[in-house]
Protein backbone atom coordinates (compact mmCIF):
# COMPACT_ATOMS: atom_id res chain seq x y z
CA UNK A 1 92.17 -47.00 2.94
CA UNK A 2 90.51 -48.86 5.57
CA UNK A 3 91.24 -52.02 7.77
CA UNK A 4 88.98 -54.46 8.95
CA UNK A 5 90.07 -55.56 12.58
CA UNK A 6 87.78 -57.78 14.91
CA UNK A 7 89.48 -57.68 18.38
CA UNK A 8 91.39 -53.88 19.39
CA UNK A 9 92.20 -55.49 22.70
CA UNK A 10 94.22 -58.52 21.24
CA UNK A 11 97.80 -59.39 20.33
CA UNK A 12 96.80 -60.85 17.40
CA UNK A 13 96.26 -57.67 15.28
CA UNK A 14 98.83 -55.46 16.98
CA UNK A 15 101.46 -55.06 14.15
CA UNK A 16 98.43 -53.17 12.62
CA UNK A 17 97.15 -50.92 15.52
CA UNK A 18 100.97 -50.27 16.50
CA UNK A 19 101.72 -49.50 12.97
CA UNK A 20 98.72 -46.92 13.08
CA UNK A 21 99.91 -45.39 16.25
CA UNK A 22 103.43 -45.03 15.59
CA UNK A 23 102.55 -43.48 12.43
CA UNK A 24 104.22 -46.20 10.19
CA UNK A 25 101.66 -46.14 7.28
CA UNK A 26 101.86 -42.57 6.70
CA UNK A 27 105.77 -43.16 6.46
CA UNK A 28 104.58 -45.22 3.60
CA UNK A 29 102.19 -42.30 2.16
CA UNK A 30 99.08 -44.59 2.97
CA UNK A 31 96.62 -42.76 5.03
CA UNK A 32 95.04 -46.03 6.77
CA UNK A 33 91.30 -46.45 9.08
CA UNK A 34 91.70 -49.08 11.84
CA UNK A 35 87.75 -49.88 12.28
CA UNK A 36 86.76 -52.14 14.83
CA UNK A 37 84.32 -54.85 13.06
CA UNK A 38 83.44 -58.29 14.15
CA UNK A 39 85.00 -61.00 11.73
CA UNK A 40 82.41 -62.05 9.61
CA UNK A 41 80.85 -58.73 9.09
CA UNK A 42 84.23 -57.15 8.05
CA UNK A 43 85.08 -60.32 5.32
CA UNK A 44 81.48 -58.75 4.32
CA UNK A 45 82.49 -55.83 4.14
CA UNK A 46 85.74 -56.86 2.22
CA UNK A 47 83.53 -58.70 0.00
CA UNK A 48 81.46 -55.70 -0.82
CA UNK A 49 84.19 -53.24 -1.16
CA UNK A 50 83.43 -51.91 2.36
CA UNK A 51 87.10 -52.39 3.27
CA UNK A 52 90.41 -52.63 1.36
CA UNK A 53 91.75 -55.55 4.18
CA UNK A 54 90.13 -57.97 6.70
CA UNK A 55 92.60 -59.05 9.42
CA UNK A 56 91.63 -62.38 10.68
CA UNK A 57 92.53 -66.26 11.50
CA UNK A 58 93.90 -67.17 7.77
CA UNK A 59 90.85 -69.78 7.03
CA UNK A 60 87.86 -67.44 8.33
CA UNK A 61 87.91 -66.13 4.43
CA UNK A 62 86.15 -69.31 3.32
CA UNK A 63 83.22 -68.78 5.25
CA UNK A 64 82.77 -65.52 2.75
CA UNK A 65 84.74 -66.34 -0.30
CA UNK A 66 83.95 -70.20 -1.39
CA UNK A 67 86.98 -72.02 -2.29
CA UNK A 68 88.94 -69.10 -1.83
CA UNK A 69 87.62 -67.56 -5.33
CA UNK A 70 88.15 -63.73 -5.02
CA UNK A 71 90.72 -63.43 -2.11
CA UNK A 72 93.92 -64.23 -0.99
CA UNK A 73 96.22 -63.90 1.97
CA UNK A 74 99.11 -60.84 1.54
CA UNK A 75 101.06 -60.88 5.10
CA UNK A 76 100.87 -63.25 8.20
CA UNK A 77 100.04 -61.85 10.99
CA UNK A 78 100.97 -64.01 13.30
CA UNK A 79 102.89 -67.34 13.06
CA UNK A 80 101.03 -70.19 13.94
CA UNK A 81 97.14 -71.57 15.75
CA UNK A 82 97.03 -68.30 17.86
CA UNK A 83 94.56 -69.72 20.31
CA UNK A 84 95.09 -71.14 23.40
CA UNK A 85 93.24 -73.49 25.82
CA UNK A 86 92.86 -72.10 29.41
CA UNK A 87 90.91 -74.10 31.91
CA UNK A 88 89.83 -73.53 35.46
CA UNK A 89 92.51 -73.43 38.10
CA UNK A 90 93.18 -77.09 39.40
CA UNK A 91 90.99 -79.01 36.92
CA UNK A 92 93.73 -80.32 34.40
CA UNK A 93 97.84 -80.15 34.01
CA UNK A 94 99.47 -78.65 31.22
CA UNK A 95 98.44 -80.86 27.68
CA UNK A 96 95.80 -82.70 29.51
CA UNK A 97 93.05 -81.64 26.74
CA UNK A 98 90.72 -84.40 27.87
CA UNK A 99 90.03 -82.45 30.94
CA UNK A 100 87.27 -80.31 28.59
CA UNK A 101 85.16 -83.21 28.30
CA UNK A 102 82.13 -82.66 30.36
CA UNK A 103 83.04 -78.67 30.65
CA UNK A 104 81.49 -75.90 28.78
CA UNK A 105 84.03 -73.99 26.56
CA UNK A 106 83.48 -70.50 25.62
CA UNK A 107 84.88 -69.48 22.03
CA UNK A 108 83.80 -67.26 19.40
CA UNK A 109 82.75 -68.17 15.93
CA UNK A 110 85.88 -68.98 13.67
CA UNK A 111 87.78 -70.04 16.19
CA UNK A 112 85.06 -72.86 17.52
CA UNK A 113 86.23 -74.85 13.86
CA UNK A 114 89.60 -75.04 15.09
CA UNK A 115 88.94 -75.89 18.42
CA UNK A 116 86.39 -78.75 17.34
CA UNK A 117 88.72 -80.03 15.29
CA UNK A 118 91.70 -80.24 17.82
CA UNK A 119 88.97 -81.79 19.79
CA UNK A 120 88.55 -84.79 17.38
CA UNK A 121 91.80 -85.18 16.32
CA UNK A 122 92.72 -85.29 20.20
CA UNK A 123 90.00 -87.98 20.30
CA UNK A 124 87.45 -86.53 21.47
CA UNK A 125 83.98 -87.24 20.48
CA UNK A 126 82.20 -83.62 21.31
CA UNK A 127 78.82 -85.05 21.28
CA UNK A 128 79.24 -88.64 23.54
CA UNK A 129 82.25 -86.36 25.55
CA UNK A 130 79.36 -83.66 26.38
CA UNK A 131 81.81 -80.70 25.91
CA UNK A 132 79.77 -77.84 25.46
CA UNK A 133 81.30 -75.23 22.70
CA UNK A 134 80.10 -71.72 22.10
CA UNK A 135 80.23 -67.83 22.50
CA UNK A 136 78.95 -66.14 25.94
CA UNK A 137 75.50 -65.27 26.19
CA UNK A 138 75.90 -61.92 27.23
CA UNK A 139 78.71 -61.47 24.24
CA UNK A 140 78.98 -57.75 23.34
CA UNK A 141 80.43 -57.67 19.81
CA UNK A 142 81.82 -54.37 21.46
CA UNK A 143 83.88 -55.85 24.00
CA UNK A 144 86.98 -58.28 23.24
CA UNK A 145 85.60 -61.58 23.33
CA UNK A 146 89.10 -62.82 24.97
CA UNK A 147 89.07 -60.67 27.80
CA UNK A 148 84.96 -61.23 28.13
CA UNK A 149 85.76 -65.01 28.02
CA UNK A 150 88.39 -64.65 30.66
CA UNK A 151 86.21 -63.05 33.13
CA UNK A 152 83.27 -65.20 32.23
CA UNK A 153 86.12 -68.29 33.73
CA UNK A 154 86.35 -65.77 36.90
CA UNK A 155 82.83 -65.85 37.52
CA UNK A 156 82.33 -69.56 37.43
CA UNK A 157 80.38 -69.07 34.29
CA UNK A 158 82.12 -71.50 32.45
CA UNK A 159 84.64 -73.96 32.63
CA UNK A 160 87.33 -73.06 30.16
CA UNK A 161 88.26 -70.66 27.58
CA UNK A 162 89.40 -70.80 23.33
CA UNK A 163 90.78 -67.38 22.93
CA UNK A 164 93.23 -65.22 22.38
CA UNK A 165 97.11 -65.05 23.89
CA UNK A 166 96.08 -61.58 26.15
CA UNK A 167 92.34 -63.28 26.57
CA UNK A 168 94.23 -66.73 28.30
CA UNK A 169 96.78 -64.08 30.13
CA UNK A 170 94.10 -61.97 31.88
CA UNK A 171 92.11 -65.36 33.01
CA UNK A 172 95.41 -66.44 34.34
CA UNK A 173 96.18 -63.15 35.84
CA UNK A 174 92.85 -63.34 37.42
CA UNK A 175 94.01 -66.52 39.10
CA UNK A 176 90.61 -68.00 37.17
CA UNK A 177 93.15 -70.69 35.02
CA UNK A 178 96.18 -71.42 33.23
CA UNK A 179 96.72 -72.34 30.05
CA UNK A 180 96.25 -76.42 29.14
CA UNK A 181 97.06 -76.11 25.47
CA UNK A 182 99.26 -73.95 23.61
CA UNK A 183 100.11 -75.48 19.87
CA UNK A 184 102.47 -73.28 18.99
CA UNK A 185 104.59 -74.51 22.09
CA UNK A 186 104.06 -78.33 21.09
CA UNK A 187 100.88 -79.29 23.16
CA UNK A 188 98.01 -81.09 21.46
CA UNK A 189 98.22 -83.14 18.56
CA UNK A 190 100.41 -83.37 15.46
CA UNK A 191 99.84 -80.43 13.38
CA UNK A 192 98.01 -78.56 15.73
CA UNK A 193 100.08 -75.47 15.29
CA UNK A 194 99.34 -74.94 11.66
CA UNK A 195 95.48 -75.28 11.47
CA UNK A 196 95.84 -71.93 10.96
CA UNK A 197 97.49 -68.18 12.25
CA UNK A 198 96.25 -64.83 11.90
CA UNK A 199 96.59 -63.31 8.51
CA UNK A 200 95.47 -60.04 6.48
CA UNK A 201 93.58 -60.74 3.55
CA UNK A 202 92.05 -58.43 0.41
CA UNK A 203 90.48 -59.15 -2.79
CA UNK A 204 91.97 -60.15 -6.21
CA UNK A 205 90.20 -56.71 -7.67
CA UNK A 206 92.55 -54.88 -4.90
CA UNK A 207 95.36 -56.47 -5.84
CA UNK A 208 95.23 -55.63 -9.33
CA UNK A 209 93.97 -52.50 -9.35
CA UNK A 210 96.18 -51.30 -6.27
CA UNK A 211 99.33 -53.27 -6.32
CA UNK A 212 101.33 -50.12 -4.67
CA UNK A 213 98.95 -49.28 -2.35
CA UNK A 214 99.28 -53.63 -1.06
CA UNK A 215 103.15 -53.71 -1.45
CA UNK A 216 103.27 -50.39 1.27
CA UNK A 217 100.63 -52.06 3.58
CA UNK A 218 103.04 -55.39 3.59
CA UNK A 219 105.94 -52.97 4.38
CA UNK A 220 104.56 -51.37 7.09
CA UNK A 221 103.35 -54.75 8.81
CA UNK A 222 107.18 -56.06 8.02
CA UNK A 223 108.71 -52.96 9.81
CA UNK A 224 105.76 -53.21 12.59
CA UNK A 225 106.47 -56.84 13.36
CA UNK A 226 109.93 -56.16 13.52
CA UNK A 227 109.56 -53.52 15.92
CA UNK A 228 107.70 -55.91 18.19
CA UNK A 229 110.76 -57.96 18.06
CA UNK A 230 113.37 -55.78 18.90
CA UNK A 231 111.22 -53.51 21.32
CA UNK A 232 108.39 -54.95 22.43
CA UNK A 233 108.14 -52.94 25.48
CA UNK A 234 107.96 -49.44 23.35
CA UNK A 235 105.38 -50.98 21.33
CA UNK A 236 103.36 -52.01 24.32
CA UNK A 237 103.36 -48.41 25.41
CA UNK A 238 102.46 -47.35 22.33
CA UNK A 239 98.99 -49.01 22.37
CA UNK A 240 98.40 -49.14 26.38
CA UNK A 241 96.08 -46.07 26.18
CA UNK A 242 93.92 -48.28 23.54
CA UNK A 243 93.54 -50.54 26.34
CA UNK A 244 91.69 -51.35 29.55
CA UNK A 245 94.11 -50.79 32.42
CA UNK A 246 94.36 -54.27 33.48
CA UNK A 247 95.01 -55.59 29.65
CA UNK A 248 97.13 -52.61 28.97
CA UNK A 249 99.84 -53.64 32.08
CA UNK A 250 99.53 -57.77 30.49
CA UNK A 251 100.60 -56.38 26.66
CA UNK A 252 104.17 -56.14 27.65
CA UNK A 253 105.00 -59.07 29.11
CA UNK A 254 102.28 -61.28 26.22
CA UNK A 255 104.35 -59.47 23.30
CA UNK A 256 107.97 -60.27 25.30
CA UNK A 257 107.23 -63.47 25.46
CA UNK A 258 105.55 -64.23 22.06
CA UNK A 259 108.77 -61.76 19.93
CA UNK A 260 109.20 -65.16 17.67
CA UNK A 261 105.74 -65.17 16.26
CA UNK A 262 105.41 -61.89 14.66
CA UNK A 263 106.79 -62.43 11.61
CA UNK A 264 104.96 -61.74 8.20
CA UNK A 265 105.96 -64.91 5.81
CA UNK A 266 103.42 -67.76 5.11
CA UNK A 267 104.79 -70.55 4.43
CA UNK A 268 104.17 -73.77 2.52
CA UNK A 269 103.81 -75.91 5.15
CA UNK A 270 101.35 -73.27 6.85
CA UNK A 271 98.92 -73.30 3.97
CA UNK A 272 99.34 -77.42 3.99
CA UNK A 273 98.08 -77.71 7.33
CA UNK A 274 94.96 -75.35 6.70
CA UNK A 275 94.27 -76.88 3.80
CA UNK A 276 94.39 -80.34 5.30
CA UNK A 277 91.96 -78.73 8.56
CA UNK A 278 90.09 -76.42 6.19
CA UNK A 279 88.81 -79.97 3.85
CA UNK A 280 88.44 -81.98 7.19
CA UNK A 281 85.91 -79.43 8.86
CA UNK A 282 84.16 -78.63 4.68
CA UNK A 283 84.93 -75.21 4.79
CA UNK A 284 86.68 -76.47 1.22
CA UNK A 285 86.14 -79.48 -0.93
CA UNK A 286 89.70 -80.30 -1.36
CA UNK A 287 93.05 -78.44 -0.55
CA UNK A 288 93.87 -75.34 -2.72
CA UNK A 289 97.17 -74.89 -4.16
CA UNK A 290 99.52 -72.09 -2.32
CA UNK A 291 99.69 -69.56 -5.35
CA UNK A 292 95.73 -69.66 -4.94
CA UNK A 293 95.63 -69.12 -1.69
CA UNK A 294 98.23 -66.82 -1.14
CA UNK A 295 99.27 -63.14 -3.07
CA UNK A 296 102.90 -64.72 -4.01
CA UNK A 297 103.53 -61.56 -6.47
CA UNK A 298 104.17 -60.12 -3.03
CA UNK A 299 105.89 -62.41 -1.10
CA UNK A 300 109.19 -61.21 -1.80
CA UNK A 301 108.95 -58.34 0.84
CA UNK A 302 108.59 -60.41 3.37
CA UNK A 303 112.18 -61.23 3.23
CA UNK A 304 112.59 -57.54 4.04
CA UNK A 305 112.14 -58.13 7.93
CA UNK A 306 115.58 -60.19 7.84
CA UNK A 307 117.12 -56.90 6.85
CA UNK A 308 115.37 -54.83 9.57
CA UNK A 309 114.85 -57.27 12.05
């Protein structure tokens, strides 16, 4: 069985990588491939029947599987818009989001349609604002685009970073920024915090023709997650050699911190506020109903991290 995962050197996608290392799948019987593919190409690959599972933001699906036709989300990830806004040390206060206007932003592709539209709905007009949104020219799809964006803001490249939780850390550590927005902590607009959260997805073939092999992925990611939460520390150790040194000693302290968010149910109101961004940016024509978006035959192990957790 093989998983699609676009950053290794993230906090997003841990509760899989940890789950790999600590040998969690094979407690389910599953013998599981981590591969390291960017986003798009792996929901390709899903597509194609490359890959059993794509981990990714929750909405990236639609820019592979129109109107969600074909896929569907099993487990969150993640709870909530796991990006954060960092920008350059002494150019804006916590929440001050109009301090990007006139600023070049690095961000990666997914994540730009949820930054765009936290832009507008902040007020922002991108174009008449002159905020300058994209990925880094020198981006290696190799290298962690967080932790490339973060030393980009180091070296005066750009002005500000989109990215990741350990991607905003390490630009902060590098006393290049701090963080200006965080959603999931109540900065930026109304709503902010559910355009959308890090999610596994697979096909509706896979769930059909492997229900089993689904339910004991979910498992695993419930008993990961809840690991995270009771021992983050062990966990960080766990993956540190998977890590650059300087990302590796920022783990700890990111997962500590963020213990709340690593829990596996996707809720209704979740799936409301994608729908609601995913409509306003086109990536659907109108909102999708929750059993179409989501695998609910499985949502009932979810529960399951109350028990262990």
């Amino acid at each position: 069985m093989r998983i699609a995962v676009p950053d290794f050197v993230s906090s997003t996608h841990i509760a899989l990588i940890a789950a790999n290392e600590l040998g969690l799948f094979a407690d389910e019987g599953q013998e599981v491939d981590i591969v390291h593919i960017p986003l798009m190409q792996g929901l390709e690959s899903l597509r194609d029947g490359g890959v059993d599972f794509c981990s990714g933001a929750a909405h990236a699906p639609l820019m592979i599987f129109p109107e969600w036709r074909g896929v569907k989300l099993v487990a969150a990830l993640m709870q909530g818009t796991h990006w954060m806004l960092v920008m350059r040390s002494g150019q804006a206060k916590r929440g001050e989001i109009n301090a990007g206007k006139g600023r070049r932003i690095a961000t990666d592709r997914g994540p730009d349609l949820v930054f765009k539209y936290l832009l507008r709905q902040s007020g922002i007009d991108i174009q008449c604002d002159q905020v300058e949104i994209g990925p880094l020219a020198t981006d290696d799809p190799n290298i962690s685009f967080g932790v490339a964006a973060a030393r980009a803001l180091a070296d005066g490249r750009v002005d500000g970073l989109w990215a990741n939780a350990l991607g905003c850390e390490l630009a902060a550590q590098l006393g290049a920024g701090s963080v200006i927005v965080d959603t999931r902590r109540g900065d930026g607009p109304i709503g902010a915090e559910n355009y959308s959260f890090a999610a596994l997805a697979t096909t509706e073939f896979n769930i059909e023709k492997n229900p089993d092999r689904i339910e004991a992925v979910i498992r695993t990611i419930v008993r990961a997650q809840s690991m995270i939460r009771q021992e983050p520390q062990r966990v960080a150790e766990v993956v540190r050699t998977l890590f650059p040194t300087t990302e590796a000693e920022l783990i700890a302290q990111i997962l500590a911190r963020d213990v709340d968010f690593y829990r596996s149910s996707i809720s209704v109101s979740a799936i409301d506020g994608m729908n609601r961004f995913a409509t306003a940016v086109g990536l659907i024509s109108s909102p999708v109903p929750y059993d179409q978006v989501v695998a609910t035959r499985f949502r009932s192990l979810w529960s399951e991290q109350k028990k262990r957790g």
